[in-house]
N, C-alpha and C. Protein backbone atom coordinates (compact mmCIF):
# COMPACT_ATOMS: atom_id res chain seq x y z
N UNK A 1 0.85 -1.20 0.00
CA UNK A 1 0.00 0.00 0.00
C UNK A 1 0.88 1.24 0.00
N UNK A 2 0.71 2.07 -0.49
CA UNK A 2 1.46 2.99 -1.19
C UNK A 2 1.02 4.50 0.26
N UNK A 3 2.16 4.95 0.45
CA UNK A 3 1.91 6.16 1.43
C UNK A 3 0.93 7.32 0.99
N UNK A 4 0.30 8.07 2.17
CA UNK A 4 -0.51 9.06 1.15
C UNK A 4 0.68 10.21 1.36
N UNK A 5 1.19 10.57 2.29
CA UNK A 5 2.20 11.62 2.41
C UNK A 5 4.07 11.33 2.13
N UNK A 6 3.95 11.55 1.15
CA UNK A 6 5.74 11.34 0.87
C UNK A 6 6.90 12.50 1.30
N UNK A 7 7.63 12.57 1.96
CA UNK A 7 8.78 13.68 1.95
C UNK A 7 9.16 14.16 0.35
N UNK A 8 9.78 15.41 0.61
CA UNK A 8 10.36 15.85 -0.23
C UNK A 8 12.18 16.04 0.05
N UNK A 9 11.91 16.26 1.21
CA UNK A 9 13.61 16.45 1.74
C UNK A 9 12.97 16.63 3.39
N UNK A 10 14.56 16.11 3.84
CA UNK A 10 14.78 15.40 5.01
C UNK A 10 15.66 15.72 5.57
N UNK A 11 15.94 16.80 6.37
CA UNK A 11 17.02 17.43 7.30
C UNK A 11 17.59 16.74 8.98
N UNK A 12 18.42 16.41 9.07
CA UNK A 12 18.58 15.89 10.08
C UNK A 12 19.72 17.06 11.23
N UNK A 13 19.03 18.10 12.24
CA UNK A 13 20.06 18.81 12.66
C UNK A 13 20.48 18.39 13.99
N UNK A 14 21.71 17.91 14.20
CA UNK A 14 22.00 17.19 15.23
C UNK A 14 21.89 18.24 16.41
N UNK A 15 22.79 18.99 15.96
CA UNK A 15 23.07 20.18 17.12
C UNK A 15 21.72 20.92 17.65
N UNK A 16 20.67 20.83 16.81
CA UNK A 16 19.60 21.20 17.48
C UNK A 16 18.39 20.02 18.65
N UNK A 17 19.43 19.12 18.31
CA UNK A 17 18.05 17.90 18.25
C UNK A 17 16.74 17.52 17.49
N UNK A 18 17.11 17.68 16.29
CA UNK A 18 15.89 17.80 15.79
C UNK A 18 15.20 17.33 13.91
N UNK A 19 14.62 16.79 13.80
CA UNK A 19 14.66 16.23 12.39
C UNK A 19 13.52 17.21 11.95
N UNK A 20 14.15 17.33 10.35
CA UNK A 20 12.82 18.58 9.59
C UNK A 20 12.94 17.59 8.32
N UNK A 21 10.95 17.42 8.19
CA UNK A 21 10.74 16.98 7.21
C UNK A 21 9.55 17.82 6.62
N UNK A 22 10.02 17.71 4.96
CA UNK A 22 9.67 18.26 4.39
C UNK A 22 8.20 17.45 3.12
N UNK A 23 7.05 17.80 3.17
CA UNK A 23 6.23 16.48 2.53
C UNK A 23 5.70 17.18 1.12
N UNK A 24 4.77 16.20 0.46
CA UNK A 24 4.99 16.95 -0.62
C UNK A 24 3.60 17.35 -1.18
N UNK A 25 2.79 17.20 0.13
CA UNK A 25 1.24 18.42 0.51
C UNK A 25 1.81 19.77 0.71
N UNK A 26 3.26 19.61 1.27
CA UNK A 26 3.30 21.33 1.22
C UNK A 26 3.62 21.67 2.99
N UNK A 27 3.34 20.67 3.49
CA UNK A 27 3.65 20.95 5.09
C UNK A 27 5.32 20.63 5.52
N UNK A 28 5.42 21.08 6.56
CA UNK A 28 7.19 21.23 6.98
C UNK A 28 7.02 20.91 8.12
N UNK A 29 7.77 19.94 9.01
CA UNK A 29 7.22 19.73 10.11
C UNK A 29 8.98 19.66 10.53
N UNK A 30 9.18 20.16 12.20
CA UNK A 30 10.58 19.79 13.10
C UNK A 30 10.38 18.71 14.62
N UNK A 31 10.51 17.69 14.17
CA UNK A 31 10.57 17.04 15.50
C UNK A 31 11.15 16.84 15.67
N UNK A 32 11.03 17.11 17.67
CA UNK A 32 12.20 17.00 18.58
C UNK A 32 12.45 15.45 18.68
N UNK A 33 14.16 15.12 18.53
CA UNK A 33 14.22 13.89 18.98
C UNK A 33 13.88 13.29 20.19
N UNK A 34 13.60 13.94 21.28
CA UNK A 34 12.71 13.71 22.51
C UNK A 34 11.84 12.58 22.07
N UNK A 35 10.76 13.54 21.08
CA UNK A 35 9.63 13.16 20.67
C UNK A 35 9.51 12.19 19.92
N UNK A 36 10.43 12.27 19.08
CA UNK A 36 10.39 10.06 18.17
C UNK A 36 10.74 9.40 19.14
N UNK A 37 11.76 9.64 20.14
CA UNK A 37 12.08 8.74 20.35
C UNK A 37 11.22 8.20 21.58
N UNK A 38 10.28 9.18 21.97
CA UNK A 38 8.90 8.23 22.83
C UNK A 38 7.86 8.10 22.48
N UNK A 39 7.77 8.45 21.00
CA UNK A 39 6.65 7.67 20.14
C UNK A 39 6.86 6.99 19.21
N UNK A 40 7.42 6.41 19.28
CA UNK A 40 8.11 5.03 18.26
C UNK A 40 6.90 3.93 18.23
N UNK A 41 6.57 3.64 17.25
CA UNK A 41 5.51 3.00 16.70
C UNK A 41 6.21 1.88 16.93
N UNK A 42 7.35 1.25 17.95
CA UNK A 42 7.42 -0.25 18.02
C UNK A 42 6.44 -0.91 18.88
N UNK A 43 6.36 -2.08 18.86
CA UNK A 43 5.58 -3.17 20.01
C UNK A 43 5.72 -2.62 21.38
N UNK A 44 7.45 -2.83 21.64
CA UNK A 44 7.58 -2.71 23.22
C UNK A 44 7.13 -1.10 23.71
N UNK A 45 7.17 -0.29 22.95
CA UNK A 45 6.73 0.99 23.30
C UNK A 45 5.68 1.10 23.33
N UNK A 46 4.51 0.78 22.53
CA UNK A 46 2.91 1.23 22.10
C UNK A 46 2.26 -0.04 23.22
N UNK A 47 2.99 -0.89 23.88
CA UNK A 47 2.50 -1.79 24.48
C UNK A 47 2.27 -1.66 25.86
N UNK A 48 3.92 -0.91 26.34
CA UNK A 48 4.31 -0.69 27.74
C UNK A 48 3.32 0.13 28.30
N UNK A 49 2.82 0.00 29.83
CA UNK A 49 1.59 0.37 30.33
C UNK A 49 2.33 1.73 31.19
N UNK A 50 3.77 2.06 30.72
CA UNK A 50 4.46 2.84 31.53
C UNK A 50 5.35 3.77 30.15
N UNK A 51 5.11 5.62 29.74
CA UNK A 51 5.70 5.40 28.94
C UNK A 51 7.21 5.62 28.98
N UNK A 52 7.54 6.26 27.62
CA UNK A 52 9.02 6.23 27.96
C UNK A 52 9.56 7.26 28.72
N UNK A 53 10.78 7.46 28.84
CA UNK A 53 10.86 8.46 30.43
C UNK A 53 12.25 8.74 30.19
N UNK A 54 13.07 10.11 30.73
CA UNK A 54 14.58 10.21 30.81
C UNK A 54 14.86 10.83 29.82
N UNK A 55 14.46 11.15 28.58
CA UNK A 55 14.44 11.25 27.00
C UNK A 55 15.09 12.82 26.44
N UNK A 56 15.35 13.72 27.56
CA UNK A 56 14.96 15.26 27.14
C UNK A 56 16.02 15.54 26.40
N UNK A 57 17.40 14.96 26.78
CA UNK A 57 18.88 15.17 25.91
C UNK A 57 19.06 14.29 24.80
N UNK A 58 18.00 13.24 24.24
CA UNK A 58 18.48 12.11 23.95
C UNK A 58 18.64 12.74 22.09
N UNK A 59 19.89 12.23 21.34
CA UNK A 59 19.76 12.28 19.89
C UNK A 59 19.78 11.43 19.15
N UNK A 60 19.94 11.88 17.76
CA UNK A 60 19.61 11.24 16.59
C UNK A 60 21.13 10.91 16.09
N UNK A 61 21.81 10.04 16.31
CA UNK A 61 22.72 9.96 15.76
C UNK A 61 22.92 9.39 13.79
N UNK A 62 22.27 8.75 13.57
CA UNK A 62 21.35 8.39 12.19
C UNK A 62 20.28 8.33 12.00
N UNK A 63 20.22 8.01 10.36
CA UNK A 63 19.08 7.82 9.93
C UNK A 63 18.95 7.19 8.55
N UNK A 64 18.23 6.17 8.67
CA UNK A 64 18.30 4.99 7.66
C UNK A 64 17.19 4.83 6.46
N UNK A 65 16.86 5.29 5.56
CA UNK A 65 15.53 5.02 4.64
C UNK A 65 15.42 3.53 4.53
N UNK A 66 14.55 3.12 4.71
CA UNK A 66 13.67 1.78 4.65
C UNK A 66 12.95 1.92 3.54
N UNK A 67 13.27 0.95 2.13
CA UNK A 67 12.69 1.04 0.66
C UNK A 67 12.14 2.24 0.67
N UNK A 68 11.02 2.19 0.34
CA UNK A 68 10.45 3.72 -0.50
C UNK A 68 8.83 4.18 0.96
N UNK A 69 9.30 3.49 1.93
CA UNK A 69 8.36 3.58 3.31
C UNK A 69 8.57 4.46 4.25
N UNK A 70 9.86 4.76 4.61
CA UNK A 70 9.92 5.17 5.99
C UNK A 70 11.42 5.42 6.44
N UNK A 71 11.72 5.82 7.55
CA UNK A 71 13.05 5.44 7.84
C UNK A 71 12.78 4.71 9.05
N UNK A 72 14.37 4.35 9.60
CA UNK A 72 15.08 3.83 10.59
C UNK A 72 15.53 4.93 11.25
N UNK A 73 15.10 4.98 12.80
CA UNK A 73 16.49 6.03 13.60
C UNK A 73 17.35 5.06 14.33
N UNK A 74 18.58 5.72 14.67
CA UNK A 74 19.37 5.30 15.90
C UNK A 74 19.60 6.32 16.92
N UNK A 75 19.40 6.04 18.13
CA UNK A 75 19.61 7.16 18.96
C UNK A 75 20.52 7.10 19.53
N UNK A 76 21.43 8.03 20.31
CA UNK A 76 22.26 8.01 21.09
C UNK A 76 21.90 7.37 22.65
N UNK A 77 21.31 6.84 22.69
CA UNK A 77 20.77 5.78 24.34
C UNK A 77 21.16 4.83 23.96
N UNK A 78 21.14 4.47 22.51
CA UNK A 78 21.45 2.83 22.06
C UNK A 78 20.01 1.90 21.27
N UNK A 79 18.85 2.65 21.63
CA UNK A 79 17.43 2.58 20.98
C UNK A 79 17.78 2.66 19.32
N UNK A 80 17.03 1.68 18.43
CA UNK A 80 17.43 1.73 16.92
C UNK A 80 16.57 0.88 16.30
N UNK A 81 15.35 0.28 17.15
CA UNK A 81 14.61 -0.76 16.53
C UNK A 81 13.29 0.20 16.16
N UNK A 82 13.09 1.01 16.13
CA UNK A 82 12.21 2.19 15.59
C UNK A 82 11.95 2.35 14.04
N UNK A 83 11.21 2.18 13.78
CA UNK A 83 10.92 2.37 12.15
C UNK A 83 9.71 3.04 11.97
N UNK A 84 10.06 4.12 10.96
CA UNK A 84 8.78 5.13 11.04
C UNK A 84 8.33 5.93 9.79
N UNK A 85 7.11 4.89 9.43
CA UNK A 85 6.36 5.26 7.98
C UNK A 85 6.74 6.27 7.54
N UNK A 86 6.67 7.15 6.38
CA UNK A 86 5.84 7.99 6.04
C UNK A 86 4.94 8.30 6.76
N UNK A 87 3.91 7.93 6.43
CA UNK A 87 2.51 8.19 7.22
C UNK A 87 2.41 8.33 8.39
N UNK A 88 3.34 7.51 9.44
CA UNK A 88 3.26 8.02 10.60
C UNK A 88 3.81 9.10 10.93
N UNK A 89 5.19 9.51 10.69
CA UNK A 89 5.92 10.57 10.38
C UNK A 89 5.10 11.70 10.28
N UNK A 90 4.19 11.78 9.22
CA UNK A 90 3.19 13.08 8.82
C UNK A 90 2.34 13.42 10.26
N UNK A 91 1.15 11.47 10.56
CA UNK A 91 0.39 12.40 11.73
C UNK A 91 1.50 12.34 12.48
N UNK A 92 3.01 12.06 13.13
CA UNK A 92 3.50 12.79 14.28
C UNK A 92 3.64 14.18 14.12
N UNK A 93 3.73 14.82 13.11
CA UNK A 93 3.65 16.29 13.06
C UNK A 93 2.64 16.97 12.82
N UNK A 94 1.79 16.24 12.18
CA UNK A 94 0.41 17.05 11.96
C UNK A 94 -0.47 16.83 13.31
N UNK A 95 -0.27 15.81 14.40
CA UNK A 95 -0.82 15.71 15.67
C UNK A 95 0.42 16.43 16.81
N UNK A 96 1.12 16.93 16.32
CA UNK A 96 2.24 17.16 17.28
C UNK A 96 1.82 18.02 18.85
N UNK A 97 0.82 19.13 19.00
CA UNK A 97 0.73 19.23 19.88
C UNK A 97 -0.26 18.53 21.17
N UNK A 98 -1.63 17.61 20.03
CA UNK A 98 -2.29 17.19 21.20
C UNK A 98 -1.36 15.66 21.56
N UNK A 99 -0.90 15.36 20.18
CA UNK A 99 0.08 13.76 21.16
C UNK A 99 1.26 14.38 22.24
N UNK A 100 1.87 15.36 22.05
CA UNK A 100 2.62 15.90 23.16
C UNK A 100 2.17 15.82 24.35
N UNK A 101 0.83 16.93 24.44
CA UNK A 101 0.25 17.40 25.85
C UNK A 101 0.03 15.97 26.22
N UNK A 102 -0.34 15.20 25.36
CA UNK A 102 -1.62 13.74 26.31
C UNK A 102 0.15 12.92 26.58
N UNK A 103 1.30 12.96 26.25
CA UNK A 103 2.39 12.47 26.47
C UNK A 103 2.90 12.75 28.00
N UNK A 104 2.73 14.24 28.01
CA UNK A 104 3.69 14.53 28.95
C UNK A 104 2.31 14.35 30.34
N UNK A 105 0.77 14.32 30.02
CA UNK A 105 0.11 13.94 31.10
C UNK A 105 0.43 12.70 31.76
N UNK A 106 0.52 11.55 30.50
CA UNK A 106 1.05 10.52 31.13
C UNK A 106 2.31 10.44 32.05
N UNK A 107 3.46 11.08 31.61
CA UNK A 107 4.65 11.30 32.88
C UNK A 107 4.05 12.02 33.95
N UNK A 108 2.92 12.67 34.03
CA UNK A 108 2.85 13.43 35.44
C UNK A 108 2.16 12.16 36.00
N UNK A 109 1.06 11.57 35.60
CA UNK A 109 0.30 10.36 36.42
C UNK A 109 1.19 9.53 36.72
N UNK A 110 2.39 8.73 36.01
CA UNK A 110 3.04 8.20 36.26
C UNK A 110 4.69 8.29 37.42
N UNK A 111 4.47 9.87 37.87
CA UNK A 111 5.05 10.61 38.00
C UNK A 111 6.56 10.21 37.73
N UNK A 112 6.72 10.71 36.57
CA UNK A 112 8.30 10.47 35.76
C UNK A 112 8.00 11.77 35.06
N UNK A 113 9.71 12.15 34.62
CA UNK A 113 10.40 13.15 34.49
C UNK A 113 10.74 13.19 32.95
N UNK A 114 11.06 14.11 32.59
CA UNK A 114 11.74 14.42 31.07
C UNK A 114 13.17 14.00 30.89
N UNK A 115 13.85 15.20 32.09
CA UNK A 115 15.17 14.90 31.95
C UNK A 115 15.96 13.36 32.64
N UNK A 116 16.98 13.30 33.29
CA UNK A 116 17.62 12.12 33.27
C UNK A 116 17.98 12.26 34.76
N UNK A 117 18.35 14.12 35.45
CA UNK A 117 19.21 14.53 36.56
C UNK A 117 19.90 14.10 36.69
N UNK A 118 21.14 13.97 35.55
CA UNK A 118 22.39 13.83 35.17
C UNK A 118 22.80 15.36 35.30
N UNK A 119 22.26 16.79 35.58
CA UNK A 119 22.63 17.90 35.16
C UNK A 119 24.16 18.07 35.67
N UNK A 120 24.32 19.49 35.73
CA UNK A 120 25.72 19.96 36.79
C UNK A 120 24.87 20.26 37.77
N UNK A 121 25.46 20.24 38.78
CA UNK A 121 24.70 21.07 40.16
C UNK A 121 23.81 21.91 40.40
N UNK A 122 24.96 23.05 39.77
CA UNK A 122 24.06 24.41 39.60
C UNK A 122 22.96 24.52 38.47
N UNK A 123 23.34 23.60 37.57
CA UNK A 123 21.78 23.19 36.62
C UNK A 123 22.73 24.77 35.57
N UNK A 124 23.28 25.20 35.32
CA UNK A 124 23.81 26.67 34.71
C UNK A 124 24.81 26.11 33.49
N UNK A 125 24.27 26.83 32.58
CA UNK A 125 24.98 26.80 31.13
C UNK A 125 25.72 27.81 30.88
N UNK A 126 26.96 27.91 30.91
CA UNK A 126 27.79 29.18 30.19
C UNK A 126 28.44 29.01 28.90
N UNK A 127 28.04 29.82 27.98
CA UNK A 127 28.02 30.12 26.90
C UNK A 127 29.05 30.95 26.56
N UNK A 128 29.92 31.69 25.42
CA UNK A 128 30.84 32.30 24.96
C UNK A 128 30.09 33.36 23.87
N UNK A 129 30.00 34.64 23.94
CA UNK A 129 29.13 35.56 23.13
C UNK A 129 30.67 35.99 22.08
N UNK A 130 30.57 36.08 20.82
CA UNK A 130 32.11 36.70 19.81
C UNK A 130 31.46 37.81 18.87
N UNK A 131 31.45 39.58 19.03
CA UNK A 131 30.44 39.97 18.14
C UNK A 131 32.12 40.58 17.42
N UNK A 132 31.59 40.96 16.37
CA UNK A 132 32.28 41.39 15.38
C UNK A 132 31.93 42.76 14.45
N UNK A 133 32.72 43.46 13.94
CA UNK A 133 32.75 44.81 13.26
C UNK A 133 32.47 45.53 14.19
N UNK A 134 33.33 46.71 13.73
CA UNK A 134 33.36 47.98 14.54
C UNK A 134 32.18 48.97 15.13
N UNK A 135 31.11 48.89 14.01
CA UNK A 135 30.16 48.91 14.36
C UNK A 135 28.87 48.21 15.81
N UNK A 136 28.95 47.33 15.85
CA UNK A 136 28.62 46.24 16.22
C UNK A 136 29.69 46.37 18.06
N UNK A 137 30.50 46.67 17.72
CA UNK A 137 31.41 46.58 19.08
C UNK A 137 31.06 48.10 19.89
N UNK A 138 30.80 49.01 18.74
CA UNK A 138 30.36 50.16 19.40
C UNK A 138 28.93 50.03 20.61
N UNK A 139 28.10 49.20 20.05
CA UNK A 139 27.45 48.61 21.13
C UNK A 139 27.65 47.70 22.49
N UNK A 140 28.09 46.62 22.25
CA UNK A 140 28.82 45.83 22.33
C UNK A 140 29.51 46.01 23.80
N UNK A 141 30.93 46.84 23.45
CA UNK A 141 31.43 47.51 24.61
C UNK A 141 32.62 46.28 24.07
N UNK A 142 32.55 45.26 23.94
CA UNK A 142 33.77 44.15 24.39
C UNK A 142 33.32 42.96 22.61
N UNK A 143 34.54 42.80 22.77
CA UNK A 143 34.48 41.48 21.72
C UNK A 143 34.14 40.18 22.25
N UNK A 144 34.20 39.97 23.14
CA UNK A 144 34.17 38.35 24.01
C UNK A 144 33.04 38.86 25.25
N UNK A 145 32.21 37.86 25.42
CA UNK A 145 31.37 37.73 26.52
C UNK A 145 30.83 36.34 27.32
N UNK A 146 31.31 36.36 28.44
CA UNK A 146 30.66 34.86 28.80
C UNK A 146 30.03 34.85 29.19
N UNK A 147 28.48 34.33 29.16
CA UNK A 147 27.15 34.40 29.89
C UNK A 147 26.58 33.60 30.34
N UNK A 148 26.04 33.65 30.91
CA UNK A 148 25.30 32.54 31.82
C UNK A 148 23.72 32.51 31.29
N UNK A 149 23.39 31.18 31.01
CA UNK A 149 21.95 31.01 30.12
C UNK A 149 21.22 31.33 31.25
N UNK A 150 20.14 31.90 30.96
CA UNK A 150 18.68 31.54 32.54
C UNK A 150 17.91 30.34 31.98
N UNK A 151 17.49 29.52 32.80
CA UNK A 151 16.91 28.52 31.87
C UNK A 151 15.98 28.20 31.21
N UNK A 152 15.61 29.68 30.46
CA UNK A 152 14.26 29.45 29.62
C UNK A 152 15.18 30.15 28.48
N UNK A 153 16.25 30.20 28.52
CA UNK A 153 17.14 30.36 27.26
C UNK A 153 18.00 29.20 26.66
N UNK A 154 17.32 28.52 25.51
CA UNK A 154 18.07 26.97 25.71
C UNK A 154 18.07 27.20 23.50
N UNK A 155 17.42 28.38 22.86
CA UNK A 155 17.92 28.26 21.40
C UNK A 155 18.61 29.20 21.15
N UNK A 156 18.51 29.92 19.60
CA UNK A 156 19.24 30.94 19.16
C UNK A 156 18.36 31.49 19.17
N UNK A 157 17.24 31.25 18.72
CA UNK A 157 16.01 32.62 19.14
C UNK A 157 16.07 33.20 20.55
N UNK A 158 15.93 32.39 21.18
CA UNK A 158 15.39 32.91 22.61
C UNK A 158 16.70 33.73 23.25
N UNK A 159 17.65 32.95 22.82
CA UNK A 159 18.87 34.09 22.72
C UNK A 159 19.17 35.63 22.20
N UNK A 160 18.50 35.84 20.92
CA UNK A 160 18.38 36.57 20.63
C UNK A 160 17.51 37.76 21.28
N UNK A 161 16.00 36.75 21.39
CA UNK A 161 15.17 38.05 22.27
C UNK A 161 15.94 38.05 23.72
N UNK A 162 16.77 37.66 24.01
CA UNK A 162 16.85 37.98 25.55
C UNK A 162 17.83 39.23 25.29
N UNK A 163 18.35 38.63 24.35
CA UNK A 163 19.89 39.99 24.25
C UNK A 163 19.25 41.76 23.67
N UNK A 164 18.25 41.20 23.10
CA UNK A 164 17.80 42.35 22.92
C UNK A 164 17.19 43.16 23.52
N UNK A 165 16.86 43.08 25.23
CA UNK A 165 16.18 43.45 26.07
C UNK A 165 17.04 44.31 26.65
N UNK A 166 18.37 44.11 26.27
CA UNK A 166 19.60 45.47 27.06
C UNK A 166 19.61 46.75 26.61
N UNK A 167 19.09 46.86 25.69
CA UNK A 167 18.36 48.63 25.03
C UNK A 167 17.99 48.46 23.76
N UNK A 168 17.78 49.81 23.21
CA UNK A 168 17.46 49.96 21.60
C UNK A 168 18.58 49.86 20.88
N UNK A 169 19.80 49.82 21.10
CA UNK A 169 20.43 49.55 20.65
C UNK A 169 21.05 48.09 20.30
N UNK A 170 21.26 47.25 21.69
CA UNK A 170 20.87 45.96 21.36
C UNK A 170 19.39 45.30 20.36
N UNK A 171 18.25 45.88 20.58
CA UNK A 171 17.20 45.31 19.88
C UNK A 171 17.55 45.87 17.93
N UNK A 172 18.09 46.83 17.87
CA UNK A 172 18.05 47.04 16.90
C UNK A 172 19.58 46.48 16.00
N UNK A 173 20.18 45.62 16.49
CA UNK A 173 21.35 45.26 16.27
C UNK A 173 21.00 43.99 16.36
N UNK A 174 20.16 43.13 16.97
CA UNK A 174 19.38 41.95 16.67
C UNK A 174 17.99 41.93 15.78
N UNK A 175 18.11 42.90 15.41
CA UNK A 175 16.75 43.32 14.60
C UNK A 175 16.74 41.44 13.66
N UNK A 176 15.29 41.86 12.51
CA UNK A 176 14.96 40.33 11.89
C UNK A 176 16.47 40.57 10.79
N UNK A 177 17.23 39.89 10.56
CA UNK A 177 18.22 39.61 9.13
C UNK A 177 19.54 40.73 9.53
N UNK A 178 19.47 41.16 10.43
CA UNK A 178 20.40 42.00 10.62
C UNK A 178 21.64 41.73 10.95
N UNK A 179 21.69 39.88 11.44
CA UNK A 179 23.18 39.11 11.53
C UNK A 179 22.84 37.76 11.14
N UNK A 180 24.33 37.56 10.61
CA UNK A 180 24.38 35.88 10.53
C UNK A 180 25.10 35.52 11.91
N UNK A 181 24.67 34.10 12.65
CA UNK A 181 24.96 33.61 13.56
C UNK A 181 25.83 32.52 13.08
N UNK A 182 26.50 32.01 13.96
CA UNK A 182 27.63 30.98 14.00
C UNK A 182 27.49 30.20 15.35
N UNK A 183 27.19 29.22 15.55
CA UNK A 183 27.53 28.37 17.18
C UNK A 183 28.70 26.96 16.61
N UNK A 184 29.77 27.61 17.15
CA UNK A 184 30.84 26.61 17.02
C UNK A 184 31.73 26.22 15.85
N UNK A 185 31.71 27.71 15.31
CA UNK A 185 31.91 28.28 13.81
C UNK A 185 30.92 27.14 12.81
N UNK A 186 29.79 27.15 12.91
CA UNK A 186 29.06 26.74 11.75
C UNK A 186 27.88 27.43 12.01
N UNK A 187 26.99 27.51 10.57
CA UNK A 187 26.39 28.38 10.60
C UNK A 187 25.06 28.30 10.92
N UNK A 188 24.21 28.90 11.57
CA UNK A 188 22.81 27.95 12.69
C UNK A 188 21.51 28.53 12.21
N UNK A 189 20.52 28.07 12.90
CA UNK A 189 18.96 28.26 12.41
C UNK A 189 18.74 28.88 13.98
N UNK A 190 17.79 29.80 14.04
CA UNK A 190 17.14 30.13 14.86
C UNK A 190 16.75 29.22 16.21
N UNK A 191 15.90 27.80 15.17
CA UNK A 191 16.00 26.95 16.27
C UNK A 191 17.54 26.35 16.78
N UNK A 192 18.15 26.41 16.52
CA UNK A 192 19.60 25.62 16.60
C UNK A 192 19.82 25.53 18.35
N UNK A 193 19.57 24.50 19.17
CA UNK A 193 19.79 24.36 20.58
C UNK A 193 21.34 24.46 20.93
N UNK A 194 21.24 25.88 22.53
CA UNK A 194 22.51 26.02 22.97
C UNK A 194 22.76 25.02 23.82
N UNK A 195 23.86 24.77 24.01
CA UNK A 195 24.59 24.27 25.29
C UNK A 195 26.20 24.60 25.86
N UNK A 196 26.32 23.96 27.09
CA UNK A 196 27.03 24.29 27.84
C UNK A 196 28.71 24.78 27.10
N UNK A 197 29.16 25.73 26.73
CA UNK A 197 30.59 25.85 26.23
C UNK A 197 30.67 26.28 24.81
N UNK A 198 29.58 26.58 24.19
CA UNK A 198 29.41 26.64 22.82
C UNK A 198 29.55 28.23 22.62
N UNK A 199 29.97 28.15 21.53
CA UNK A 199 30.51 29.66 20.85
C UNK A 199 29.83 30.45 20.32
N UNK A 200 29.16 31.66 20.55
CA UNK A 200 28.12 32.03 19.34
C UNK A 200 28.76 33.38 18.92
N UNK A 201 28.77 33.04 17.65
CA UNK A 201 28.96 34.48 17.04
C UNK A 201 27.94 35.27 16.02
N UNK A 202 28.60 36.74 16.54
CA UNK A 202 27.63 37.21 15.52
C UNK A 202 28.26 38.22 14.50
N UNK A 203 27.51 38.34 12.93
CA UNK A 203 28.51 39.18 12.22
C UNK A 203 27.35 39.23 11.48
N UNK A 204 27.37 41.35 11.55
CA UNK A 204 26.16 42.14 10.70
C UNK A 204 26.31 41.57 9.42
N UNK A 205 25.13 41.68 8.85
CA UNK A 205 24.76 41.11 7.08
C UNK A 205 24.94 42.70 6.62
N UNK A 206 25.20 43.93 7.11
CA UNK A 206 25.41 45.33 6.72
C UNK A 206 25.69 45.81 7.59
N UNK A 207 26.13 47.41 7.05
CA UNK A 207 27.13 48.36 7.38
C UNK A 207 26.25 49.10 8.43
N UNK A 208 24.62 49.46 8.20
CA UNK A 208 24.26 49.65 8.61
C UNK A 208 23.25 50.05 10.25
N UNK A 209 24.10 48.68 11.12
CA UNK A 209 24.09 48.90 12.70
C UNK A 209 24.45 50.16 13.26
């Protein structure tokens, strides 16, 4: 039986956690590897009366096409017996927020957790800020900055709006297209997830800052 929703292209961004598929109705969907990897359409998962649990860091280390159906993931836990239609693939993104919410109800009844509490102590991410051009430093004050995430700062967006809350001059120096970003000299998406030690740079797309 032939899929009704086929990809068109298939992004796999490690550093974000996160797979983007692209179908060829026209929809774009990003799921978190969290999220395949505790809705995996296998037996032992769709069976277990307990669901999966620990998952919040977990990645995608591959990804395998299965004939003209589906792929294969492997995750970094060691999980790899997962195989996932087309079709399922689509409703996991086209159901993505009510299978979430009814997901994470189940961890509260069950009372289990997302993360692993493997953290550091202080639970605190410090980050490395690198801005660039003269312009840009005139704000700035310094070329190098080390910061400390708060923890509802965990992408490059949310990074962004936070930095821009230090004046009009910061907001307008993060304005929309006004820099290309870099985390770990490569070049990132908005969503692109920070962590602990990672480099972000920034360098105006114009003269104009």
């Amino acid at each position: 039986m032939s899929a009704k929703h086929v990809p068109t292209e298939i992004k796999l961004h490690q550093k974000s956690h996160l797979l983007e598929i692209s179908f060829d109705s026209g929809e774009n969907f990003k799921y978190p590897c969290e999220y395949l990897r505790t809705h995996s359409k296998s037996a032992e998962i769709e069976t277990s009366a307990v669901p999966v649990f620990g998952k919040a860091d977990v990645n995608i280390t591959k990804i395998e096409p299965q004939g003209n159906y589906g792929l294969r993931m492997f995750f970094d836990d060691g999980y790899d017996t997962g195989i996932f239609s087309w079709d399922s693939l689509y409703e996991l993104g086209s159901e993505y927020e009510a299978l979430w919410a009814k997901y994470l109800t189940r961890l509260e009844k069950h009372d289990l957790k997302r993360d692993t509490g493997d953290k550091s102590l202080d639970g605190k991410i410090t980050i490395r800020l690198m801005f660039f051009m003269t312009n840009m430093l005139k704000v700035t004050k310094k070329e190098v900055e080390e910061l400390v995430l708060p923890e509802s700062i965990n992408t490059v967006e949310n990074l962004l709006k936070f930095l821009s809350l230090r004046g009009e001059d910061w907001a307008r120096m993060f304005a929309e297209d006004a820099v290309q970003i870099t985390v770990n000299k490569q070049f990132a998406e908005l969503f692109t997830k920070l962590e602990a030690n990672d480099e972000v740079a920034f360098v105006p797309r114009s003269k104009d800052i």
